[in-house]
Structures are given as structure tokens and as C-alpha cells.
Protein backbone atom coordinates (compact mmCIF):
# COMPACT_ATOMS: atom_id res chain seq x y z
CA UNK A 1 8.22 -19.40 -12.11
CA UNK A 2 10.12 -18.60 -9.02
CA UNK A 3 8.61 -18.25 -5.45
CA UNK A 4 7.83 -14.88 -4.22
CA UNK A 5 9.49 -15.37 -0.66
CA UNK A 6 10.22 -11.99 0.28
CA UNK A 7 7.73 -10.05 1.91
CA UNK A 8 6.45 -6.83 3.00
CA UNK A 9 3.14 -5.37 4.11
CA UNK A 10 3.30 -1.73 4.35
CA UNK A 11 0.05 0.11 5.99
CA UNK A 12 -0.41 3.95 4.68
CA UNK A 13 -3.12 5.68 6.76
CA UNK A 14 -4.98 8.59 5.32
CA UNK A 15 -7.08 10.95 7.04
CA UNK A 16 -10.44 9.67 5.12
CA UNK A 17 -12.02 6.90 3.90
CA UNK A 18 -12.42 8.95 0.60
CA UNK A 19 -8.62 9.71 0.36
CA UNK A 20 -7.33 5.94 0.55
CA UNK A 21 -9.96 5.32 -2.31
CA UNK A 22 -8.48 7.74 -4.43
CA UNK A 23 -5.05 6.75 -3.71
CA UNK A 24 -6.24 3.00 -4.07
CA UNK A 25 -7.77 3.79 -7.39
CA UNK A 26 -4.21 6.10 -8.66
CA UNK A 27 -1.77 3.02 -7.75
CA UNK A 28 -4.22 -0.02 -8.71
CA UNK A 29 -4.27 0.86 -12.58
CA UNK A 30 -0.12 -0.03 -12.22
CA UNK A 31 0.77 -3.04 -14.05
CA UNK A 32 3.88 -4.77 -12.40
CA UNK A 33 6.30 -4.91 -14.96
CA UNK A 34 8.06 -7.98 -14.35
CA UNK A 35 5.25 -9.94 -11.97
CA UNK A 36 7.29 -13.02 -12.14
CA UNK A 37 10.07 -11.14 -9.69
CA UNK A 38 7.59 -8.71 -8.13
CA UNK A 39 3.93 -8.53 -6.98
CA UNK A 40 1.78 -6.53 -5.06
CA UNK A 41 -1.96 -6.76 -3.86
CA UNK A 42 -3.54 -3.15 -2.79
CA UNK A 43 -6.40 -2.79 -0.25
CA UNK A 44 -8.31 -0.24 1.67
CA UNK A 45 -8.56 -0.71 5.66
CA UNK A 46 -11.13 1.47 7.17
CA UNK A 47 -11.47 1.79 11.05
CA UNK A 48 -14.70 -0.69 11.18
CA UNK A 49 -12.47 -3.66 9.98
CA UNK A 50 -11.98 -6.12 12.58
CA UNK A 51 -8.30 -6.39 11.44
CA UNK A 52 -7.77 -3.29 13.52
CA UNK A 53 -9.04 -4.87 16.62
CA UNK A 54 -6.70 -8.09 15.97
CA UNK A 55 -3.56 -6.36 15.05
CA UNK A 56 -1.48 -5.13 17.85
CA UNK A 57 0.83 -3.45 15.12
CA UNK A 58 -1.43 -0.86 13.96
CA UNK A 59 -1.54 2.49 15.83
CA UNK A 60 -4.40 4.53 17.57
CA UNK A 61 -4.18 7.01 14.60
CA UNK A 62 -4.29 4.46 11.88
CA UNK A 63 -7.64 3.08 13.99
CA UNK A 64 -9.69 6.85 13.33
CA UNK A 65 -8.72 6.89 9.61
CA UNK A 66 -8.61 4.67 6.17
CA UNK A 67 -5.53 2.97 5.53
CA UNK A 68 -4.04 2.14 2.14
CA UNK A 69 -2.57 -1.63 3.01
CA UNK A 70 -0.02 -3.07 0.56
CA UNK A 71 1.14 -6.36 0.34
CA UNK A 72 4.36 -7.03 -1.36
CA UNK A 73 5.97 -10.04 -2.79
CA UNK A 74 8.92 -10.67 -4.51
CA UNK A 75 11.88 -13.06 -5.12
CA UNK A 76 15.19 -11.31 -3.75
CA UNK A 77 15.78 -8.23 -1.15
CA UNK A 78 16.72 -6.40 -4.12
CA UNK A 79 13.46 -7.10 -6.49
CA UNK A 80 11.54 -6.42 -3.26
CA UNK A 81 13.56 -3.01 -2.61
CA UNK A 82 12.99 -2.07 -6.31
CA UNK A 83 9.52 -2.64 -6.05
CA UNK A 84 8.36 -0.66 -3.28
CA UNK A 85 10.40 1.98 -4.37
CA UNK A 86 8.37 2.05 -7.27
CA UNK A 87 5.22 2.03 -5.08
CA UNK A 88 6.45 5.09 -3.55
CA UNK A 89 7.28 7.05 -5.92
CA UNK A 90 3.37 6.68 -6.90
CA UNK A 91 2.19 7.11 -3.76
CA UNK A 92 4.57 10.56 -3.74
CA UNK A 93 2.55 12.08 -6.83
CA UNK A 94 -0.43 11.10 -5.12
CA UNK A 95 -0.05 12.69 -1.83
CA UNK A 96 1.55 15.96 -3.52
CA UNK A 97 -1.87 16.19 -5.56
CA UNK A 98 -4.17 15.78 -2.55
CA UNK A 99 -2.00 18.74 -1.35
CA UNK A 100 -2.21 21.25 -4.27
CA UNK A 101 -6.12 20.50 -4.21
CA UNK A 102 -6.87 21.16 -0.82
């Protein structure tokens, strides 16, 4: 199997701890489709976690909310590209439904 030596992490805060849950729960269920070229690993951040206090990267908004943290992996720009475009997409359907509900 090839190595998965492109990477991304891509942090997507949400105004609740509730809301990244839901969102965690809509993309998780996802299987990768070809997870030799492409993986991901999903995770919810809330503002306790001391990885806000040792990351200078994340911003004083992301600190007062949940964040949606996503961890990609692949094994070309492209398959990595592909990927999160995927991941997107998702995330798109899911943010457009917390919308018409509100």
C-alpha cells in the first residue's frame, strides 16, 4: 500500500458544541472510497481542550465554540484535492440544513 504523505488538517468551528456533533455524526458515516489513496480521521474540538491553549494557529473565535477538526491523508496533491473536495461538499449539505432548521 502506498504512503499517505500528503497532508491537511482543516479546523471547522461551529457556534456549539451540539452543532459540531451533528456535523461530526453527518460526515463520520462516509466510507472513503478508495482509502488506499485517501484517508481522513474526524474529531470534535471544544473550547476546554488544551489543544486550544497549545496551538497558536487557532483563532479567538474558534476558542468560544466547537470545532469540527479533520485530518486528511492522502498519496498525491491531486488524491488529497479530490478528497477534501468531497469533504466539502458534505459539510455544504450539512451547514445548508442547520440553516433551513433554524
Amino acid at each position: 500500500m502506498p504512503e499517505l504523505l500528503h497532508r491537511i488538517t482543516i479546523r471547522i468551528p461551529f457556534p456549539s458544541r451540539q452543532y459540531a456533533d451533528i456535523a461530526y455524526a453527518a460526515l463520520s458515516p462516509d466510507p472513503v472510497l478508495k482509502p488506499d489513496q485517501f484517508d481522513q480521521t474526524l474529531r470534535v474540538i471544544s473550547a476546554s481542550d488544551e489543544v486550544h491553549e497549545q496551538d497558536p494557529t487557532v483563532s479567538k473565535y474558534e476558542v468560544n465554540c466547537a470545532v469540527l477538526e479533520v485530518e486528511a491523508r492522502a498519496v498525491s496533491d491531486r488524491a488529497l484535492r479530490v478528497g477534501t473536495n468531497g469533504l466539502f461538499e458534505s459539510l455544504r449539505v450539512v451547514v445548508e440544513c442547520f440553516e433551513q432548521l433554524r
